[in-house]
Protein backbone atom coordinates (compact mmCIF):
# COMPACT_ATOMS: atom_id res chain seq x y z
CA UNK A 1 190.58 24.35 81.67
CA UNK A 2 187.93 26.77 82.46
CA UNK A 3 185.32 27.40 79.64
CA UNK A 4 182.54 30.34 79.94
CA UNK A 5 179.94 32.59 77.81
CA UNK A 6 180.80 36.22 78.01
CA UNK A 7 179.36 39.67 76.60
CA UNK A 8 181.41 42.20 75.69
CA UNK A 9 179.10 45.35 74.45
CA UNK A 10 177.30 43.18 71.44
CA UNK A 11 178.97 39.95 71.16
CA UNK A 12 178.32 37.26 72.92
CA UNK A 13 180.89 34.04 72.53
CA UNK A 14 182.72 31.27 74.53
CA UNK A 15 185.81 31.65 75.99
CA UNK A 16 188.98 30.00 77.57
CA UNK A 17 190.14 31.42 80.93
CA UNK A 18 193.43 31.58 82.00
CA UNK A 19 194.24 33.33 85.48
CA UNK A 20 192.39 36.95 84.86
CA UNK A 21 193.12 36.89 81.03
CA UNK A 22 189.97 35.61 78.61
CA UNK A 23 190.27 34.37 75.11
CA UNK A 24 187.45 34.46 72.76
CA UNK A 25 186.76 31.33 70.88
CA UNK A 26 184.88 30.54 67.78
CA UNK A 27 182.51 27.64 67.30
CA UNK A 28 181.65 25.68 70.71
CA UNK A 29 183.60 24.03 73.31
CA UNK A 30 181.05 20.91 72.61
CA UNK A 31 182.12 20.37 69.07
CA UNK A 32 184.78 22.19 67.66
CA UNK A 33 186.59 25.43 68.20
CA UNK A 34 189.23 28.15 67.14
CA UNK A 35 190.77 30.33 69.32
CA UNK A 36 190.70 34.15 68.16
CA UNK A 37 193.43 36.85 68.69
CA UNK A 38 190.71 38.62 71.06
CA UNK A 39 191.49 38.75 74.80
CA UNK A 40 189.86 40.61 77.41
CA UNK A 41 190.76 41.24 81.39
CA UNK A 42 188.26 38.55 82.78
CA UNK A 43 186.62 41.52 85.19
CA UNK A 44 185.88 43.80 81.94
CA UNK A 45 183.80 41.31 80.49
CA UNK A 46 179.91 40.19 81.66
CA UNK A 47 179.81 36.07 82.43
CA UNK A 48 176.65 34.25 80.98
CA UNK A 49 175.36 31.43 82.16
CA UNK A 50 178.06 29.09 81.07
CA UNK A 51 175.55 27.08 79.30
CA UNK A 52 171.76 27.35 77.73
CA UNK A 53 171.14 23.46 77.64
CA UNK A 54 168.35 21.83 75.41
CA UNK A 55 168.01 19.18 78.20
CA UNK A 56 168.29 20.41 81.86
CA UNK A 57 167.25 18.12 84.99
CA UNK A 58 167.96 17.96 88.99
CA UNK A 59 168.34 14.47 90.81
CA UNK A 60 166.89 14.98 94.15
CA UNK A 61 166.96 13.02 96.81
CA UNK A 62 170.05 11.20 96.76
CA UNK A 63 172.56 12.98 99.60
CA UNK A 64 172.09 10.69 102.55
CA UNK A 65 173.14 13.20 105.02
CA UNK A 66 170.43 15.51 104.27
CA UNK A 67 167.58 12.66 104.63
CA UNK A 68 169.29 11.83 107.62
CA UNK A 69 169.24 15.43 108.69
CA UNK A 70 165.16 15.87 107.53
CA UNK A 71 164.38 12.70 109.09
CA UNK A 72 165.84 13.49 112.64
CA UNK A 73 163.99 16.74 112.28
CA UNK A 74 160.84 15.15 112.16
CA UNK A 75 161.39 12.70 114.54
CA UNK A 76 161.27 9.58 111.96
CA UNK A 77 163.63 6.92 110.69
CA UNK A 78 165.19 7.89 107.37
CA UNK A 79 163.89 6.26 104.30
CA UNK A 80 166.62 5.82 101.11
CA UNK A 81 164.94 5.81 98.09
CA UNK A 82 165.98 3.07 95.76
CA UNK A 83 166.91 5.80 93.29
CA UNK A 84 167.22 9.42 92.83
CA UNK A 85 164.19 11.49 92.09
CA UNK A 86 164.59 12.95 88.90
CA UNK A 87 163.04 16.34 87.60
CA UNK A 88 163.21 18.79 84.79
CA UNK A 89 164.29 22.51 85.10
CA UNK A 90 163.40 25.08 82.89
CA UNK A 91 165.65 27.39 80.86
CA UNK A 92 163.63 30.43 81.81
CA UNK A 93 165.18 30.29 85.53
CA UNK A 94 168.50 30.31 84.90
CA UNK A 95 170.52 33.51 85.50
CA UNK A 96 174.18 34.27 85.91
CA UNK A 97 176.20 34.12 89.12
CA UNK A 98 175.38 37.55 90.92
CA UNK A 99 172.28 38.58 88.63
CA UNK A 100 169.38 39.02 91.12
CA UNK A 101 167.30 36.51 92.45
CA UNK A 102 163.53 38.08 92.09
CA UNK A 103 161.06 36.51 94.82
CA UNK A 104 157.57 37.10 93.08
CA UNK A 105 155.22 39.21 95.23
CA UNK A 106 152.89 36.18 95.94
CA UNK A 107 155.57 33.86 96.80
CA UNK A 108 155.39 32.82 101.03
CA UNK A 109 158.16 33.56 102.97
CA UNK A 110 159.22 29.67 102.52
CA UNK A 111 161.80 30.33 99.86
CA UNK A 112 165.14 28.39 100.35
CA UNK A 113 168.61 27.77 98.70
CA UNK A 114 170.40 24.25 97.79
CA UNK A 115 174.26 24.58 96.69
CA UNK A 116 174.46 22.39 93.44
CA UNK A 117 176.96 20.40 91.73
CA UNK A 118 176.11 21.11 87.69
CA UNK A 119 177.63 18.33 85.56
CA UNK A 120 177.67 19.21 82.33
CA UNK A 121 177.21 16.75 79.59
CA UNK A 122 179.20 16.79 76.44
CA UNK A 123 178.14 14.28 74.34
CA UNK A 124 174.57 12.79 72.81
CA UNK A 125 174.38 9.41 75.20
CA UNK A 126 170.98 7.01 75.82
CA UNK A 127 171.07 4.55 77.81
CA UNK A 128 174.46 4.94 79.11
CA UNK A 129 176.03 2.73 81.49
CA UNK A 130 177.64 3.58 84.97
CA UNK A 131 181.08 2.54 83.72
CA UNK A 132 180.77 4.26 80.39
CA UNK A 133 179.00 7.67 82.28
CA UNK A 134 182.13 9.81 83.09
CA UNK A 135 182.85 9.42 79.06
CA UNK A 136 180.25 11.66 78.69
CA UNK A 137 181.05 14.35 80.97
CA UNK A 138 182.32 18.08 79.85
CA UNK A 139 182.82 19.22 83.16
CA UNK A 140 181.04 21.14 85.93
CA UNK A 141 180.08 23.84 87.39
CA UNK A 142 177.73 25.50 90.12
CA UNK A 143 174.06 26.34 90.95
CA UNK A 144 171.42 27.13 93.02
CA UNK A 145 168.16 25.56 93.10
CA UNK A 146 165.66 28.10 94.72
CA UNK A 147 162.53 26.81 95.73
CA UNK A 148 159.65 27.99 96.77
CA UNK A 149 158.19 25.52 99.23
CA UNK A 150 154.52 26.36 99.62
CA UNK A 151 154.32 25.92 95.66
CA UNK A 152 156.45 23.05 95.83
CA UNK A 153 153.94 21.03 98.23
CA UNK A 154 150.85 22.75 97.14
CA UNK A 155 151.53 22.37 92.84
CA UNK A 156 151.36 19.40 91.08
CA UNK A 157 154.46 20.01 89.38
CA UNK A 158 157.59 22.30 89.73
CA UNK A 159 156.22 24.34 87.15
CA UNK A 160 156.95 28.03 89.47
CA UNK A 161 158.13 26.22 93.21
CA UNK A 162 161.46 25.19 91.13
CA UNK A 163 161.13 27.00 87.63
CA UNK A 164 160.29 30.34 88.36
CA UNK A 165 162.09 32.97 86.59
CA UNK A 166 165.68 33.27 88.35
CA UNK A 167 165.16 30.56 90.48
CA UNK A 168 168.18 28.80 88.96
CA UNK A 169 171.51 30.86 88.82
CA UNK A 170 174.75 28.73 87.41
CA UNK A 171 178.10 29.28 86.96
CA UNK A 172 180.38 31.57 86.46
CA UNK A 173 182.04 28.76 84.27
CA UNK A 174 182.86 25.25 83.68
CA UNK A 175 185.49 23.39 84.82
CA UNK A 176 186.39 20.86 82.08
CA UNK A 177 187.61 17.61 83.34
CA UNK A 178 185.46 14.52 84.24
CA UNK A 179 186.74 14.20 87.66
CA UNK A 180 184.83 15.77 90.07
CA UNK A 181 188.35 16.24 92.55
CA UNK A 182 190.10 17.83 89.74
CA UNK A 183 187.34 20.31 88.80
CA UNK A 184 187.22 21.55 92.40
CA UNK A 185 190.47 22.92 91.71
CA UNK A 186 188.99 26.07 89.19
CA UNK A 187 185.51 26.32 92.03
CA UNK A 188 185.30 30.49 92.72
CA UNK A 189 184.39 29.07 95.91
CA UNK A 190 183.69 25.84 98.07
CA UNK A 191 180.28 24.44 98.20
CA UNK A 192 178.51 21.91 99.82
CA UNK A 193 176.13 20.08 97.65
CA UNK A 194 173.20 18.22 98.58
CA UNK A 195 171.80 16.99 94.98
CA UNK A 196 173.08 17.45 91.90
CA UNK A 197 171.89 19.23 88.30
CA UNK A 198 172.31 18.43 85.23
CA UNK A 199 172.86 20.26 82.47
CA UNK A 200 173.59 18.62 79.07
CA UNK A 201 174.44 20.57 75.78
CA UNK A 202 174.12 17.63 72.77
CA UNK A 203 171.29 15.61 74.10
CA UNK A 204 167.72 15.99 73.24
């Protein structure tokens, strides 16, 4: 099942799509919902970011290849971290799929692009184990973590070389299923992912 958030004119809801055909949906595909009578041609309709999560993080770091790949580059023997390097995103730079990316006039010219996987959580979880994690899962979907490299070395934080405004476009939905194979199945397109996101909708 693919799930979404659409405008049409005023309203903004969730919706189920089905082929080109969209059905509006009360309530939220994280608790509970009611589909309406109201259907729309999907290409009529503007896409949202699928979802505005309270909690929103990247794990970096954790895609062998690419340490491989940086480490070569450099001439030096890759180093695996014992875990994944975990960060916070901000709300403020997420965007749709095909809104504008806006480069801010004292950014370098060291701005880059990383295809994401998004997995979307579904349910409030702490301290969740590895066996119990895919329980949790809604589904996923795509992004792009823009980052501004200069800012990104030079900052103490990823407060604008990650989180600048646009820096983060997702969607154009979620697939719903916890298995990643599966939800390739309803990608718009095939991506090559080198960390992953994480958006969750329930937990603070």
């Amino acid at each position: 099942m693919k799930w979404c958030r659409f405008q049409s004119g005023k309203n903004v809801a969730y919706g189920i799509i089905d082929g080109t055909t969209l059905t509006e949906v009360t309530g939220s595909p994280f608790d509970s919902y009611t589909k309406t009578a109201n259907t729309s041609i999907l290409s009529r309709v503007k896409l949202l970011v699928p979802v505005i999560p309270p909690t929103f993080y990247a794990a970096g770091v954790n895609y062998r290849e690419h340490v491989t790949e940086m480490a070569q580059r450099h001439g030096v023997k890759p180093e695996f971290p014992p875990a994944a390097d975990v960060g916070y995103r901000a709300n403020n730079a997420l965007v749709a799929t095909d809104e504008p990316i806006v480069i801010p006039k004292d950014a370098t010219d060291q701005v880059q692009y990383e295809g994401e996987l998004v997995v979307v959580i579904g349910k409030r979880c702490k301290k969740v184990s590895e066996a119990q994690a895919l329980d949790h899962v809604f589904g996923y979907t795509l992004g792009n973590d823009v980052s501004e490299r200069t800012w990104q070395r030079g900052d103490r934080t990823f407060w604008r070389g990650k989180n600048t405004d646009t820096f983060k476009p997702m969607g154009p939905w979620i697939c719903a299923s916890r298995s990643v194979s599966m939800a390739r199945r309803c990608s718009p397109t095939p991506s090559r992912t080198r960390s992953s996101a994480c958006a969750s909708s329930s937990a603070g």
